[in-house]
PDB file of N, CA and C in Angstrom:
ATOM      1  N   UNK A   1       3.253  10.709   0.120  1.00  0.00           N
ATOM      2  CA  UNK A   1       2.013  10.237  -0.422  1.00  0.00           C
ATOM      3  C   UNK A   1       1.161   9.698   0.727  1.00  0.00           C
ATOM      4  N   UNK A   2       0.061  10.517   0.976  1.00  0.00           N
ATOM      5  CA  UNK A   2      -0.557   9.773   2.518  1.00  0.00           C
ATOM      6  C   UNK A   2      -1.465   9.008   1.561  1.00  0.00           C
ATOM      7  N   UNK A   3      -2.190   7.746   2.791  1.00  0.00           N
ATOM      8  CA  UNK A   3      -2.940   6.935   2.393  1.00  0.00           C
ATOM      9  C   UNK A   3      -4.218   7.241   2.137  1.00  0.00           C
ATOM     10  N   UNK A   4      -4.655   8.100   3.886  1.00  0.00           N
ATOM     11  CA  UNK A   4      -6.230   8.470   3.980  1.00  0.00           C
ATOM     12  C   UNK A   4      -6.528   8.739   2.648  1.00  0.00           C
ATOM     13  N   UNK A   5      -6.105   9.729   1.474  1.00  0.00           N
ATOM     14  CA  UNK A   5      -7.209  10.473   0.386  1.00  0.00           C
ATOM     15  C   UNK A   5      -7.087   8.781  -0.420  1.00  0.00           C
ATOM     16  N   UNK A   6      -6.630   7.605  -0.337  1.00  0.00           N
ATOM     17  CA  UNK A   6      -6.687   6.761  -1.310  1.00  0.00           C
ATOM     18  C   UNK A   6      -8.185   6.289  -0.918  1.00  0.00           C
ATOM     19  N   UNK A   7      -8.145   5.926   0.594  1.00  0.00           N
ATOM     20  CA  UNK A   7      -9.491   5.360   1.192  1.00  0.00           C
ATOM     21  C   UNK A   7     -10.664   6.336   1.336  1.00  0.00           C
ATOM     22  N   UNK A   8     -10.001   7.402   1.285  1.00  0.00           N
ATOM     23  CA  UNK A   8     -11.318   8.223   1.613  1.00  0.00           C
ATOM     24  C   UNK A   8     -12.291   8.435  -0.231  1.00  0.00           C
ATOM     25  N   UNK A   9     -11.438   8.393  -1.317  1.00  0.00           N
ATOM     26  CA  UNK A   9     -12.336   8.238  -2.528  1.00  0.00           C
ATOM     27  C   UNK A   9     -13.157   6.883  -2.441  1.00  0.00           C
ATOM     28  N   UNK A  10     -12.218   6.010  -2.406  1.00  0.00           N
ATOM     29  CA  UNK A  10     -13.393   4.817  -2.465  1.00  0.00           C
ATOM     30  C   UNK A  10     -14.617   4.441  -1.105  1.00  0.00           C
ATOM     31  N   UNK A  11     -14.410   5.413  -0.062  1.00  0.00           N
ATOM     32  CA  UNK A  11     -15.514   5.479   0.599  1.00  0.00           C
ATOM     33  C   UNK A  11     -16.550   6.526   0.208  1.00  0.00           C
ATOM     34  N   UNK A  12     -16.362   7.999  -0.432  1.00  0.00           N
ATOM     35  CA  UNK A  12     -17.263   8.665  -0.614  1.00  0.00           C
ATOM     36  C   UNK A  12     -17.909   7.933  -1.964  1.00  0.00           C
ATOM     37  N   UNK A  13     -17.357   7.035  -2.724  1.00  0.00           N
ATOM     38  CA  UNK A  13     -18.035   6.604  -4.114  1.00  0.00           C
ATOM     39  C   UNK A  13     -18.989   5.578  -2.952  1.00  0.00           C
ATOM     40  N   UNK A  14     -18.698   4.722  -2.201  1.00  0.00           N
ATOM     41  CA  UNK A  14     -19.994   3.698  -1.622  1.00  0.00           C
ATOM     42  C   UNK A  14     -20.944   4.677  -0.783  1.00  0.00           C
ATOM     43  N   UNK A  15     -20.871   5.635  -0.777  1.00  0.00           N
ATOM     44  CA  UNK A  15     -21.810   6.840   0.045  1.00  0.00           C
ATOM     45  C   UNK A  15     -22.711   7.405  -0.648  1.00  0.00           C
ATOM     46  N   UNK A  16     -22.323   7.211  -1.989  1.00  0.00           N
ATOM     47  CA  UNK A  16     -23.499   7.884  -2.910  1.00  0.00           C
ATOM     48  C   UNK A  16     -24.709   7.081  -2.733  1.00  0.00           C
ATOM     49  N   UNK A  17     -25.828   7.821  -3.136  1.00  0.00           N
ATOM     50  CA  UNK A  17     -27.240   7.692  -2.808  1.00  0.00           C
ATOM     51  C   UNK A  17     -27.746   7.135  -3.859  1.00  0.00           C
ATOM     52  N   UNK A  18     -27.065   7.119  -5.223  1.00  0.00           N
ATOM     53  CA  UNK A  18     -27.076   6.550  -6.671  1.00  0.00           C
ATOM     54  C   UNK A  18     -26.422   4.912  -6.176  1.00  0.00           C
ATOM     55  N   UNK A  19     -27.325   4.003  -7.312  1.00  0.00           N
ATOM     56  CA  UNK A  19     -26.740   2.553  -7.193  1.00  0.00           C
ATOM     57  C   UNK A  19     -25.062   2.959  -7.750  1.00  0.00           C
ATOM     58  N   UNK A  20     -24.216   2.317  -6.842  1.00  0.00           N
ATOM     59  CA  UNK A  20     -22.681   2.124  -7.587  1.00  0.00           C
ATOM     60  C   UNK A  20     -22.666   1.071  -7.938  1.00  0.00           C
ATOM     61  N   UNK A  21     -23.060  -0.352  -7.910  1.00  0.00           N
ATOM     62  CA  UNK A  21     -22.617  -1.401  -7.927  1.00  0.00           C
ATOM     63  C   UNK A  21     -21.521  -1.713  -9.388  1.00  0.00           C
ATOM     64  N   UNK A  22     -22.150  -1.056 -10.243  1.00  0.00           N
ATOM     65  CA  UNK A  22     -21.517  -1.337 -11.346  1.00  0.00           C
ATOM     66  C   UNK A  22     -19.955  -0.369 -11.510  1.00  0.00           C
ATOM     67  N   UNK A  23     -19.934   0.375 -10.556  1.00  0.00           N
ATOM     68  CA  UNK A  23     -18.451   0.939 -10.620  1.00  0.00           C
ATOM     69  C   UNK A  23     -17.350   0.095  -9.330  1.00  0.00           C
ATOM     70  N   UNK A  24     -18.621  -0.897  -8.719  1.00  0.00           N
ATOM     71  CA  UNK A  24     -17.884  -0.963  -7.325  1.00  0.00           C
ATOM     72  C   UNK A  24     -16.294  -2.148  -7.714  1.00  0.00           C
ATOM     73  N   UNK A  25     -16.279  -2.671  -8.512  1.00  0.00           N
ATOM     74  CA  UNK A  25     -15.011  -3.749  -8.956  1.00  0.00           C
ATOM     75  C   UNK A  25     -13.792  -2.836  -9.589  1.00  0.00           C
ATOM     76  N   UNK A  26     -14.285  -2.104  -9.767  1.00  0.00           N
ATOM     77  CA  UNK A  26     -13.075  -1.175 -10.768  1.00  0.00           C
ATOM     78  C   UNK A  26     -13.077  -0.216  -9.549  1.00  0.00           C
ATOM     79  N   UNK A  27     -13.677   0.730  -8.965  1.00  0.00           N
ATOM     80  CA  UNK A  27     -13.122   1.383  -7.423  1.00  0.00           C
ATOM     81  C   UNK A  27     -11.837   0.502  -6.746  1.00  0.00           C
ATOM     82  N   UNK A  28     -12.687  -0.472  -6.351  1.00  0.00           N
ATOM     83  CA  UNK A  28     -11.995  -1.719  -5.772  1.00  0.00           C
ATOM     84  C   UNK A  28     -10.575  -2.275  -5.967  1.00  0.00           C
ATOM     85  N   UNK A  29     -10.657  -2.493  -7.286  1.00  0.00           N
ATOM     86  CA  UNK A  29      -9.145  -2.560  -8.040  1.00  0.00           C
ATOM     87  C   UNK A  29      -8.066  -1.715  -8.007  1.00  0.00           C
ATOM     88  N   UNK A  30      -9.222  -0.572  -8.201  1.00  0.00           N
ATOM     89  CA  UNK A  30      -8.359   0.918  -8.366  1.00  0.00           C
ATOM     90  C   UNK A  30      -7.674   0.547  -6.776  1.00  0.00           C
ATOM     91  N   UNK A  31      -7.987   0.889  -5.557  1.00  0.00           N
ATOM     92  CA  UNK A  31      -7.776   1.043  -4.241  1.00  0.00           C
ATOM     93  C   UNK A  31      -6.927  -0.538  -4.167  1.00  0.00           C
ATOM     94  N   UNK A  32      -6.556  -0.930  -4.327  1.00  0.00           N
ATOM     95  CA  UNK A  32      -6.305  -2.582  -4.533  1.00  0.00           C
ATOM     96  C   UNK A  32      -4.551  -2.271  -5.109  1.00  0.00           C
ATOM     97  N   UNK A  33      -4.552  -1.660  -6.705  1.00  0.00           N
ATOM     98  CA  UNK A  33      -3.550  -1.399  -7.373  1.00  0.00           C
ATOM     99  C   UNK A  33      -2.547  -0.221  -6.358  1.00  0.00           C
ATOM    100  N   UNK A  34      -3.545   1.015  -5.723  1.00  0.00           N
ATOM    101  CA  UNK A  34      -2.785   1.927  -4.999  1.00  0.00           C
ATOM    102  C   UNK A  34      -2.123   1.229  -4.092  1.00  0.00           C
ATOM    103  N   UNK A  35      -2.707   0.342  -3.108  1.00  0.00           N
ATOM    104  CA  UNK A  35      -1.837  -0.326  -2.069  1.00  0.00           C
ATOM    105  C   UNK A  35      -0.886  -0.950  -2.323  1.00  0.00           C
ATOM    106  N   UNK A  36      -1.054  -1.668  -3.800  1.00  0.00           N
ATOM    107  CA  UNK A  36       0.041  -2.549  -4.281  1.00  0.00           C
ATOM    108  C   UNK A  36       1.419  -1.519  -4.289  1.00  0.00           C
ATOM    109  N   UNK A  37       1.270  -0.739  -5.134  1.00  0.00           N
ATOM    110  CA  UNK A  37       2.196   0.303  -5.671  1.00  0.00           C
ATOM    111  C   UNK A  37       3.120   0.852  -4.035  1.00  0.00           C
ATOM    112  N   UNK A  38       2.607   0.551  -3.472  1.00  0.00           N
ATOM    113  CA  UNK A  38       3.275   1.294  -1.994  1.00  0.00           C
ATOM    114  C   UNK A  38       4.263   0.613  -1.480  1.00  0.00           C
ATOM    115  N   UNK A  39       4.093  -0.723  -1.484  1.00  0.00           N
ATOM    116  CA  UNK A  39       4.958  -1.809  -0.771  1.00  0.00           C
ATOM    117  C   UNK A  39       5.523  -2.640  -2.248  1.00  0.00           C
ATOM    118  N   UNK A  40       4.838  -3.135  -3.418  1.00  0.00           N
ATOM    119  CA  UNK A  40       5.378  -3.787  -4.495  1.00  0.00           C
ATOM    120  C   UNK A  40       6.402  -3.674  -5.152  1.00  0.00           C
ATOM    121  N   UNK A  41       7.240  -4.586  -5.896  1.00  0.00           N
ATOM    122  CA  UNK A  41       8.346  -3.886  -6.528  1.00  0.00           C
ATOM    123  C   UNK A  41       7.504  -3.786  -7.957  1.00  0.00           C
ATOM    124  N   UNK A  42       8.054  -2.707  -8.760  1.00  0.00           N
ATOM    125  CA  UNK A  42       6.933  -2.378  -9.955  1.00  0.00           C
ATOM    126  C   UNK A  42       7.378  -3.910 -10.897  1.00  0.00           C
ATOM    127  N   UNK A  43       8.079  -4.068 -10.916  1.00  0.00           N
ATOM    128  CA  UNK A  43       8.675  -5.288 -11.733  1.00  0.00           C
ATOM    129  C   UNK A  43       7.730  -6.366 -11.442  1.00  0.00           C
ATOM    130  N   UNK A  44       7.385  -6.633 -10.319  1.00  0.00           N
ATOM    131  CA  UNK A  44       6.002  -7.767  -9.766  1.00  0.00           C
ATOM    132  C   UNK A  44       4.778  -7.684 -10.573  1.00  0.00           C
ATOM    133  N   UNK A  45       4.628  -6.382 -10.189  1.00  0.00           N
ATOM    134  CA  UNK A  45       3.432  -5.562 -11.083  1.00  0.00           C
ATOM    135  C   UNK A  45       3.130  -5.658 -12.384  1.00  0.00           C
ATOM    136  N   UNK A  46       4.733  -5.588 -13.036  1.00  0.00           N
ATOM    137  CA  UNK A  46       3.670  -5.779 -14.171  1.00  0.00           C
ATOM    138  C   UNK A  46       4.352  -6.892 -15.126  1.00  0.00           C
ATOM    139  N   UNK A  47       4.871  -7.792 -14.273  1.00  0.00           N
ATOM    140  CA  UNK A  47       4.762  -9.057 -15.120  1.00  0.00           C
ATOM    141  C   UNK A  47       3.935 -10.102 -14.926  1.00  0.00           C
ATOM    142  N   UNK A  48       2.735  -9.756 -13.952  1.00  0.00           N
ATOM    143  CA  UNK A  48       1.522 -10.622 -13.401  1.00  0.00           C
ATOM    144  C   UNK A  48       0.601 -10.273 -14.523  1.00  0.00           C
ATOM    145  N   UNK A  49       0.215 -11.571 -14.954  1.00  0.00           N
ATOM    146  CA  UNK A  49      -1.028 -11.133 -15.652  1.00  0.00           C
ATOM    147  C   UNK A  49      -2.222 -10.419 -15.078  1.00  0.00           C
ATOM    148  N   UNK A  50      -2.106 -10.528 -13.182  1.00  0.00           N
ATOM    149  CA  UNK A  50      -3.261 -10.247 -12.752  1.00  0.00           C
ATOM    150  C   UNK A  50      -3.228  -9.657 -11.343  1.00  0.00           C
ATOM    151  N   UNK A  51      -3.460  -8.516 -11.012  1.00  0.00           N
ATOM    152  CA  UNK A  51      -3.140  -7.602  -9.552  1.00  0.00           C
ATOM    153  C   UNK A  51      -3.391  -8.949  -8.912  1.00  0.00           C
ATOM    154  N   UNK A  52      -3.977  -9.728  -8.928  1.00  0.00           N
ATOM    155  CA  UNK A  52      -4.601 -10.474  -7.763  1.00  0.00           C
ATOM    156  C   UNK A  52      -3.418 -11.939  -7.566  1.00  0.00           C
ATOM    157  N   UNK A  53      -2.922 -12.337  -8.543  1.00  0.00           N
ATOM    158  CA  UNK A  53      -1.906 -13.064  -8.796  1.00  0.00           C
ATOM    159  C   UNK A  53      -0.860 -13.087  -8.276  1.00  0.00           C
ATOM    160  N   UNK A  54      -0.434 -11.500  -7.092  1.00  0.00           N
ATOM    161  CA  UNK A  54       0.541 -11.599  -7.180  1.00  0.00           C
ATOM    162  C   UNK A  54       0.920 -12.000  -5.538  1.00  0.00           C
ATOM    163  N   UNK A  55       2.047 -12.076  -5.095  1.00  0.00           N
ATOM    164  CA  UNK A  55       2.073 -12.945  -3.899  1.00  0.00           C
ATOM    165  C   UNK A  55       3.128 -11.852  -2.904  1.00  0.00           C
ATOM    166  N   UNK A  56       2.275 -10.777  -2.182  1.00  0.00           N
ATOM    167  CA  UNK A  56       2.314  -9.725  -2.282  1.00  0.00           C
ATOM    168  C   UNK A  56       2.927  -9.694  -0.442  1.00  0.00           C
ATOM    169  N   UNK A  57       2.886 -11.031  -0.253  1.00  0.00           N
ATOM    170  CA  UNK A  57       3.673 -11.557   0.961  1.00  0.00           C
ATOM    171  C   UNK A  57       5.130 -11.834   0.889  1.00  0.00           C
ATOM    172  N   UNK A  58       5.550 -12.110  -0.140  1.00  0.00           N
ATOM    173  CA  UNK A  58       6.949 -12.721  -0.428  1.00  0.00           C
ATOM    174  C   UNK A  58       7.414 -11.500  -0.565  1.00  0.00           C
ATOM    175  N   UNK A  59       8.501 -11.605   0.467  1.00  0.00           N
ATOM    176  CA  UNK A  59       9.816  -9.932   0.581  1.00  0.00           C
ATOM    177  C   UNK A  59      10.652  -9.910  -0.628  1.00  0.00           C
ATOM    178  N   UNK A  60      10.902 -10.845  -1.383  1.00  0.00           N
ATOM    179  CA  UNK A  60      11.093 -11.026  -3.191  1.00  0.00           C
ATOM    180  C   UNK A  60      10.736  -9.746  -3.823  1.00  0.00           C
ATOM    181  N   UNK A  61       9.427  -9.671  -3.553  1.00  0.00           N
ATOM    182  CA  UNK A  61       8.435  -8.822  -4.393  1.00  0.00           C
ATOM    183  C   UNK A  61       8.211  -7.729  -3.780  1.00  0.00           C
ATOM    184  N   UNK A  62       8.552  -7.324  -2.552  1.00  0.00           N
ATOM    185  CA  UNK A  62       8.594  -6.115  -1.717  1.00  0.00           C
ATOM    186  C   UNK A  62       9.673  -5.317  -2.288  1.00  0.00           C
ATOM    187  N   UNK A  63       9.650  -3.821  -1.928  1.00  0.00           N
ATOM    188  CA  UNK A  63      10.320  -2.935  -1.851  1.00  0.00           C
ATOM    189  C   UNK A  63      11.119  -2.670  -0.837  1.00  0.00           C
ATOM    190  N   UNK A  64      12.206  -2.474  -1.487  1.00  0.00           N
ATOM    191  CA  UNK A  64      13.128  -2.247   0.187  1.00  0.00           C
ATOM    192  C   UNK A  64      13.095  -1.328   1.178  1.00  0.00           C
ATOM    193  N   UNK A  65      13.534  -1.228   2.083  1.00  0.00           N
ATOM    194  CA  UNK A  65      12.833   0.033   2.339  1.00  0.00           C
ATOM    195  C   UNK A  65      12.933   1.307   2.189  1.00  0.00           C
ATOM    196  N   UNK A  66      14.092   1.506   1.587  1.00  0.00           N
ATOM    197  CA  UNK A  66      14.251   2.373   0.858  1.00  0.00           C
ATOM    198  C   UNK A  66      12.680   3.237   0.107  1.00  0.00           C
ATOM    199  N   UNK A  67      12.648   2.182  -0.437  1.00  0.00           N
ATOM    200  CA  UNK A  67      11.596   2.539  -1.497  1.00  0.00           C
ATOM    201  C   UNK A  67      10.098   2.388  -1.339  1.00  0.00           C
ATOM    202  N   UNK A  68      10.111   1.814   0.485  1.00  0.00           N
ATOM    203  CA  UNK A  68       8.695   1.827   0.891  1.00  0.00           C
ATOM    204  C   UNK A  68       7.917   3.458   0.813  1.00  0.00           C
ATOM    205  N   UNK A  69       6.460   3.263   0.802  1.00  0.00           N
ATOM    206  CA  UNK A  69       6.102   4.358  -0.020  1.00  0.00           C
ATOM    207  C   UNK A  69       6.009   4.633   1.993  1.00  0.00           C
ATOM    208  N   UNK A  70       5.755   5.540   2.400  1.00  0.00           N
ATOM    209  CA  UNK A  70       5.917   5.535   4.240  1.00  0.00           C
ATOM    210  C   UNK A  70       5.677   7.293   4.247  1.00  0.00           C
ATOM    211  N   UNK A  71       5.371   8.101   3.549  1.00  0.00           N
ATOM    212  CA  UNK A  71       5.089   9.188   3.373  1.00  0.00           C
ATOM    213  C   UNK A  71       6.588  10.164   3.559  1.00  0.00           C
ATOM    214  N   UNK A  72       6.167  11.367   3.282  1.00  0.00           N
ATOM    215  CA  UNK A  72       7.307  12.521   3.419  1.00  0.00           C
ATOM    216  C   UNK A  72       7.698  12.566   5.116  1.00  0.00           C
ATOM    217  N   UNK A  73       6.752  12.942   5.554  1.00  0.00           N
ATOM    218  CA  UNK A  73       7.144  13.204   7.335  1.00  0.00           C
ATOM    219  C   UNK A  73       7.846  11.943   7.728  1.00  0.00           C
ATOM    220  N   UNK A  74       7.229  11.269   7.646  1.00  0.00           N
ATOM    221  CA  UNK A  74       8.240   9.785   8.109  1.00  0.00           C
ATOM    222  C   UNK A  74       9.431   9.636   8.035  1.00  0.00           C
ATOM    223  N   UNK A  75       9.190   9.916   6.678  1.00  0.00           N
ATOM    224  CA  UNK A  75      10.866   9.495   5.716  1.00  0.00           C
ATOM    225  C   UNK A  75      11.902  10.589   6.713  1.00  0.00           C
ATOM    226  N   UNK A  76      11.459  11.773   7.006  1.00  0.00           N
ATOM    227  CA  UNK A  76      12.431  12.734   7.222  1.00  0.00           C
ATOM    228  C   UNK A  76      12.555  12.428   8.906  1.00  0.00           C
ATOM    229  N   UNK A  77      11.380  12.175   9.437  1.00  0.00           N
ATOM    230  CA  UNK A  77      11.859  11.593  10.889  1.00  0.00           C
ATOM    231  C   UNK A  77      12.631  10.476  11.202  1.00  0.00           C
ATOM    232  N   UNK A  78      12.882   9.737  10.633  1.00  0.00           N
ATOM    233  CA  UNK A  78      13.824   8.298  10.377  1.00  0.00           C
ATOM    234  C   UNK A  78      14.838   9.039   9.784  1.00  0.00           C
ATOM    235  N   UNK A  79      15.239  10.040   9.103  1.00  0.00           N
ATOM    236  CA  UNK A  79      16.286   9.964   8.750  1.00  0.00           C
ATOM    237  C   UNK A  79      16.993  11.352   9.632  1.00  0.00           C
ATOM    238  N   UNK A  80      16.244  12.139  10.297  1.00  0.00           N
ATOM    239  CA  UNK A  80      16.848  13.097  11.190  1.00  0.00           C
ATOM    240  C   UNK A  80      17.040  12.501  12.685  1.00  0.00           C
ATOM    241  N   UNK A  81      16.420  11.509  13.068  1.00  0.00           N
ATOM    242  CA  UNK A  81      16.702  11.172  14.967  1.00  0.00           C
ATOM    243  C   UNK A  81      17.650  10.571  14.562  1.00  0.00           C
ATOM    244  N   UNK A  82      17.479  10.021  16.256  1.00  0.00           N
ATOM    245  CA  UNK A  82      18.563   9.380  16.938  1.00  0.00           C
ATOM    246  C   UNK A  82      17.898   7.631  16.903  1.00  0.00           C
ATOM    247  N   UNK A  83      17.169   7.271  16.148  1.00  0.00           N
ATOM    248  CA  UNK A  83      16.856   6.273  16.015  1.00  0.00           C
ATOM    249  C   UNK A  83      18.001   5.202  15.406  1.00  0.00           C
ATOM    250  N   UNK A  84      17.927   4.315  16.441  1.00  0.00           N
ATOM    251  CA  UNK A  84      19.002   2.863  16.245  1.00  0.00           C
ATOM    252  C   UNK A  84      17.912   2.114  15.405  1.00  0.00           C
ATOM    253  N   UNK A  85      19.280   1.484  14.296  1.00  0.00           N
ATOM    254  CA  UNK A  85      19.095   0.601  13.576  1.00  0.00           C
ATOM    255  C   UNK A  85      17.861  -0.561  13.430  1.00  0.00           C
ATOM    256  N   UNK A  86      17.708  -0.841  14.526  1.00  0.00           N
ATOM    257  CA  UNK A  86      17.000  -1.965  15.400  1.00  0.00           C
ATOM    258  C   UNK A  86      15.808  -0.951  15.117  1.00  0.00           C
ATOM    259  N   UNK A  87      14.775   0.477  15.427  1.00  0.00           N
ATOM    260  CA  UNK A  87      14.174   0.696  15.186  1.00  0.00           C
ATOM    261  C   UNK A  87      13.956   0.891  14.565  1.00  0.00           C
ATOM    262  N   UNK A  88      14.283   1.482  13.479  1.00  0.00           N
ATOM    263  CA  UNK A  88      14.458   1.681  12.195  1.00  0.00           C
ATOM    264  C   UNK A  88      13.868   0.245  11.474  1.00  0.00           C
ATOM    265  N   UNK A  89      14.366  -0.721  11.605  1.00  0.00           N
ATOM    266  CA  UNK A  89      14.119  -1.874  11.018  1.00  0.00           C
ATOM    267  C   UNK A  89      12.259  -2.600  11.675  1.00  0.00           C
ATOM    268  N   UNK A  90      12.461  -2.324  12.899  1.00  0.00           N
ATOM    269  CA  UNK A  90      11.207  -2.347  13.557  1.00  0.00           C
ATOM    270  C   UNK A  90       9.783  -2.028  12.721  1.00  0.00           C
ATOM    271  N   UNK A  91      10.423  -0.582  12.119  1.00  0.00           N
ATOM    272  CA  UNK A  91       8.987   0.839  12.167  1.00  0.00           C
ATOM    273  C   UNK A  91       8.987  -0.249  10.469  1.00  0.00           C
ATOM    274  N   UNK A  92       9.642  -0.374   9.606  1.00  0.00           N
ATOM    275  CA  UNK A  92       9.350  -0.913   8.343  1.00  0.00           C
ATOM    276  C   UNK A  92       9.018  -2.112   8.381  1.00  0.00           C
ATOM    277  N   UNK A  93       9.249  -3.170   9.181  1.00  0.00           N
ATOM    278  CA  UNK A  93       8.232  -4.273   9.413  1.00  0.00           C
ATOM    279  C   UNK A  93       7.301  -4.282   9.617  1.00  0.00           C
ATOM    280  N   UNK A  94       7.158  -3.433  10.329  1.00  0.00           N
ATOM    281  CA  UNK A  94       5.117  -2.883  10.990  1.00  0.00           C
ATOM    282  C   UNK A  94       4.650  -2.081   9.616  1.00  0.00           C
ATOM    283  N   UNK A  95       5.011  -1.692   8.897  1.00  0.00           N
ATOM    284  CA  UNK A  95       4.907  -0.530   7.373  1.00  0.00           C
ATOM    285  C   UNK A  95       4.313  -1.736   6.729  1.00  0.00           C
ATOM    286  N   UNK A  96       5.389  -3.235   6.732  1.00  0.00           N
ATOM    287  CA  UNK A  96       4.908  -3.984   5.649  1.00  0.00           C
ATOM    288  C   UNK A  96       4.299  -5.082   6.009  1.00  0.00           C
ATOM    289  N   UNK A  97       3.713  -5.190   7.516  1.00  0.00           N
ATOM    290  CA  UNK A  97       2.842  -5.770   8.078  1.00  0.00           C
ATOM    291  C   UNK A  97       0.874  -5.171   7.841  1.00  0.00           C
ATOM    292  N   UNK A  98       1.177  -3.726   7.907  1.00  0.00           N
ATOM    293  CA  UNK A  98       0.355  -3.139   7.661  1.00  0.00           C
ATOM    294  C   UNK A  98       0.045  -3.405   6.153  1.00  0.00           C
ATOM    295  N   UNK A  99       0.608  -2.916   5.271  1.00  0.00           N
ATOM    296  CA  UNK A  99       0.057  -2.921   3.560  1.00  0.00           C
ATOM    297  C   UNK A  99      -0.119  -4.370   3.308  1.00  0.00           C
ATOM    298  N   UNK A 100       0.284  -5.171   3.885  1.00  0.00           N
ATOM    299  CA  UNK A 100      -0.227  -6.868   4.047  1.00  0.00           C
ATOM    300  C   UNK A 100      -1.536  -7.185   4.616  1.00  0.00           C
ATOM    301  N   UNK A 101      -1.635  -6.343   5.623  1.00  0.00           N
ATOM    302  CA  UNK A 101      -2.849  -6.961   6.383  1.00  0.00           C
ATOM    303  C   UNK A 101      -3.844  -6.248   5.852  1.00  0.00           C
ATOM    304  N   UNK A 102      -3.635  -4.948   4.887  1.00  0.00           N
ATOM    305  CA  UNK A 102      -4.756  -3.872   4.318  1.00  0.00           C
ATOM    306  C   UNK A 102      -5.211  -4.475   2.751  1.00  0.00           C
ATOM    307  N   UNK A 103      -4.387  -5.390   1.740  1.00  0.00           N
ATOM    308  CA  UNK A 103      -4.548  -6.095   0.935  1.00  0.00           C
ATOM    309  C   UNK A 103      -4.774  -7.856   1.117  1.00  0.00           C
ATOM    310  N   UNK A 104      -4.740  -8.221   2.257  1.00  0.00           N
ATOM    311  CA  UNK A 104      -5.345  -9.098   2.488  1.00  0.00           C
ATOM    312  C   UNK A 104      -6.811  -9.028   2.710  1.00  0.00           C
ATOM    313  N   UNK A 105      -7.343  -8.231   3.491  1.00  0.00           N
ATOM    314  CA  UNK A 105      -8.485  -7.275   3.882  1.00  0.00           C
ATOM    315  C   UNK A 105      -9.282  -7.037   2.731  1.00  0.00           C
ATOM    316  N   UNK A 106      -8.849  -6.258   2.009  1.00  0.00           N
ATOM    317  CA  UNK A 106      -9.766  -6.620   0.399  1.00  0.00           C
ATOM    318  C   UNK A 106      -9.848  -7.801  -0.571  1.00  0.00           C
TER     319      UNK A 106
END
């Protein structure tokens, strides 16, 4: 599942030449909920009354990494090298440093 086509819809909707404003909170959310879904455990998700509620920092509520969303190519390069443990553990800290610092950001 790559990221770019998540960001690239909610940038061609603020590109239109038509007022968006009134779609721009629900885009927003939308792109908001996708990021969640990548790093969240679904169980977080949906016992929050509110995407915004949820505390999306606490490794509680993270996915392991197993189940980090990190795309197809990834997944299969981590699991075909010669990569030690130690990197391995590295590349998914920076995974969930990133979807932290991209939902903090909104």
């Amino acid at each position: 599942m790559a990221i770019l086509p998540t960001f690239t819809k909610v940038n061609v909707a603020l590109q239109k030449e038509q007022p968006c404003i009134h779609t721009l909170h629900d885009d927003l959310m939308n792109l908001y909920y996708e990021l969640l879904v990548r790093f969240i455990k679904p169980a977080a998700i949906t016992k929050s009354k509110s995407l915004l509620n949820i505390n999306f920092q606490k490794a509680k509520n993270q996915k392991s990494d197993d189940s980090l969303v990190v795309g197809s190519s990834a997944r299969v390069l981590l699991q075909d090298s010669n990569r030690t443990l130690e990197e391995k553990e590295e590349f998914f800290l920076s995974v969930r440093k990133f979807f932290v610092l991209l939902v903090n950001t909104l």
